[in-house]
C-alpha atoms as a PDB file:
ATOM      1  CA  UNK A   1      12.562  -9.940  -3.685  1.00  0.00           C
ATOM      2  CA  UNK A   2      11.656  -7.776  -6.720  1.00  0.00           C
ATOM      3  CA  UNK A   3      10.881 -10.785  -8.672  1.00  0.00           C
ATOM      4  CA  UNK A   4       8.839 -11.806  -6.176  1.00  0.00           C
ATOM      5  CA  UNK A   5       6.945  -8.506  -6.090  1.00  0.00           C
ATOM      6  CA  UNK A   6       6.965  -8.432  -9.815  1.00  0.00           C
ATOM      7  CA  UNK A   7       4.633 -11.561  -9.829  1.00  0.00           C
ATOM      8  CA  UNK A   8       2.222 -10.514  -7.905  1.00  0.00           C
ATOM      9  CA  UNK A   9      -1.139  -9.772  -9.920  1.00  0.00           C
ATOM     10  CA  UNK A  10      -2.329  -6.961  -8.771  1.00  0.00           C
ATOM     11  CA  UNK A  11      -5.384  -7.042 -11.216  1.00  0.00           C
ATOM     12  CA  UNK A  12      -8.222  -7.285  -8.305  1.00  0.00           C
ATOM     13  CA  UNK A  13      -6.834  -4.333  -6.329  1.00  0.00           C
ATOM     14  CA  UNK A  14      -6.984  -2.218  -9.442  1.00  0.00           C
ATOM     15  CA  UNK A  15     -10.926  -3.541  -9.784  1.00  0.00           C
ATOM     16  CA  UNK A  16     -11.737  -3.062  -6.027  1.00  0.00           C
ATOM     17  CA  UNK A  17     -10.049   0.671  -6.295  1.00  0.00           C
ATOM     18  CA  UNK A  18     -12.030   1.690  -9.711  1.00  0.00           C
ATOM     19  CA  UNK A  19     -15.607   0.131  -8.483  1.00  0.00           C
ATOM     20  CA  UNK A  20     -15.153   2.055  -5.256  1.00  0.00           C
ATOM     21  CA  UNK A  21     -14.893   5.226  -6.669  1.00  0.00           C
ATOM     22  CA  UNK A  22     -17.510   4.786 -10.031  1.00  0.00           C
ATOM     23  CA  UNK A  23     -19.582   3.850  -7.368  1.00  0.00           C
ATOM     24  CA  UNK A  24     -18.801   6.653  -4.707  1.00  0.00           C
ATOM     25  CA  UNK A  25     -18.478   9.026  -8.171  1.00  0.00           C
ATOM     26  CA  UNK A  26     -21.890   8.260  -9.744  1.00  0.00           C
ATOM     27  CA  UNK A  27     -24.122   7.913  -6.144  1.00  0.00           C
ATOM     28  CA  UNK A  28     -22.411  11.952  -5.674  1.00  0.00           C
ATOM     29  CA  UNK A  29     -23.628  12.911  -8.990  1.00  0.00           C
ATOM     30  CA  UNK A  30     -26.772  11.633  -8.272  1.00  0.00           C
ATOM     31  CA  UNK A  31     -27.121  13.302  -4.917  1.00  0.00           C
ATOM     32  CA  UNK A  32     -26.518  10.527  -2.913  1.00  0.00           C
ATOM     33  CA  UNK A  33     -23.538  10.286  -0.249  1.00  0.00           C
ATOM     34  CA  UNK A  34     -22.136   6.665   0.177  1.00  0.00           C
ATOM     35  CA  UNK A  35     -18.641   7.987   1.853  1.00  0.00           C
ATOM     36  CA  UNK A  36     -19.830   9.929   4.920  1.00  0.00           C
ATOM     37  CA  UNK A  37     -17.410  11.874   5.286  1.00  0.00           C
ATOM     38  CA  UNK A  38     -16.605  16.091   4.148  1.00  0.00           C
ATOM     39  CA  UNK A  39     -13.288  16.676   2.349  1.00  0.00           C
ATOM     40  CA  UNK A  40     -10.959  17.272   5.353  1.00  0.00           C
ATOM     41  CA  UNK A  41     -12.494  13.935   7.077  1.00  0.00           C
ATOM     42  CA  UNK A  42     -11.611  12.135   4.072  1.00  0.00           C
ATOM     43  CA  UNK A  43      -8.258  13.675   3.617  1.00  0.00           C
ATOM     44  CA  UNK A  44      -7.263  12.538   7.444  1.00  0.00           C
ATOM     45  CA  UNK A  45      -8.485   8.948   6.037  1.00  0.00           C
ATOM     46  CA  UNK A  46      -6.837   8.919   3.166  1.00  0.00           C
ATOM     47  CA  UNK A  47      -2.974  10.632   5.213  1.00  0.00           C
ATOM     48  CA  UNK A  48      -4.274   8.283   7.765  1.00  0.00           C
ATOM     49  CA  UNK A  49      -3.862   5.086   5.436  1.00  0.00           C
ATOM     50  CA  UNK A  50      -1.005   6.251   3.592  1.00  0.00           C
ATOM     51  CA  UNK A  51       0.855   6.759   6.873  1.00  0.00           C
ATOM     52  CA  UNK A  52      -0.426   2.945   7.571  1.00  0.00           C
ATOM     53  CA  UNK A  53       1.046   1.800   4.090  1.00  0.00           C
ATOM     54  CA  UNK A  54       4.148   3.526   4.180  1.00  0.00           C
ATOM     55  CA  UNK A  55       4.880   2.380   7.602  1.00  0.00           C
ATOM     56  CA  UNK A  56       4.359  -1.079   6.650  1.00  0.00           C
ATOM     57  CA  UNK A  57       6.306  -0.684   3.547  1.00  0.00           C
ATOM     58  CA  UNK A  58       9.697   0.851   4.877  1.00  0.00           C
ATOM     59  CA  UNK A  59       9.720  -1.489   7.996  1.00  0.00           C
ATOM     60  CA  UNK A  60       9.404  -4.245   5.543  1.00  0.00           C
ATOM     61  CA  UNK A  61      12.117  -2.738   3.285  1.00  0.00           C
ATOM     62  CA  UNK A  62      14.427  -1.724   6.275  1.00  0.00           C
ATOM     63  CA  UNK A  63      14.087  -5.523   8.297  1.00  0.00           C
ATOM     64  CA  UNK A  64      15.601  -8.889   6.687  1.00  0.00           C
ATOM     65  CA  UNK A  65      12.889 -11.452   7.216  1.00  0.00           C
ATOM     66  CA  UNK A  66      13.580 -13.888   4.612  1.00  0.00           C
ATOM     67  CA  UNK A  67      16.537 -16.097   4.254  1.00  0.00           C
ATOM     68  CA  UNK A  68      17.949 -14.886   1.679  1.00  0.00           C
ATOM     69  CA  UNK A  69      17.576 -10.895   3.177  1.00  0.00           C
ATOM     70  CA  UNK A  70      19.644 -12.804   6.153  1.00  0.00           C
ATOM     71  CA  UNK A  71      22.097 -14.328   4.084  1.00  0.00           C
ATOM     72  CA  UNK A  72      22.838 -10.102   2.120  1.00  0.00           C
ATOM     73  CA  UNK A  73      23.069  -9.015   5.751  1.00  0.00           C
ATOM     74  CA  UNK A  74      25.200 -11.575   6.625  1.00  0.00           C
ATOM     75  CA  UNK A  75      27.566 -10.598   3.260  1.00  0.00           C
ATOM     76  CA  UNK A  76      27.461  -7.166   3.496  1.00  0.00           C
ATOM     77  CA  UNK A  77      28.661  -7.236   7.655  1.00  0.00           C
ATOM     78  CA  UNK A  78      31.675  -9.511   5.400  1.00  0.00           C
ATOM     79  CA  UNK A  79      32.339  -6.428   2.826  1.00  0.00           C
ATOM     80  CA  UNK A  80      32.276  -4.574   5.488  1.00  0.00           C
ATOM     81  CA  UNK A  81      35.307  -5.569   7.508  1.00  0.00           C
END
């Protein structure tokens, strides 16, 4: 699994993010609002999506989907006896 998550490029999620917020940073400085939100909307977005992603994450983490995940389960219920 963590070689698998080591491969992934991540390289266009790191350009979406920094666009975004240039973007959102230089339309505020101009006077312009492109997020229309205030602060504590944004902050329930942001807690909002973090929940989302954090959710996703540990269910991911905590559930054996793959084969191999199946296979350690199956191993480890072994060690355990």
């Amino acid at each position: 699994m963590n070689e698998n998550v080591s491969k992934i490029n991540n390289k266009w999620v790191r350009l979406a993010v920094l666009t975004i917020v240039f973007l959102n940073t230089a339309a505020m400085l101009l006077g312009y609002k492109l997020i229309p939100l205030s602060n504590e909307e944004l902050v329930s977005v942001l807690s909002l999506i973090a929940l989302f992603i954090s959710e996703i994450w540990n269910h991911w983490k905590n559930n054996s989907y793959t084969s191999q995940a199946k296979e350690a389960d199956k191993l480890m219920e072994k060690l355990k006896r």
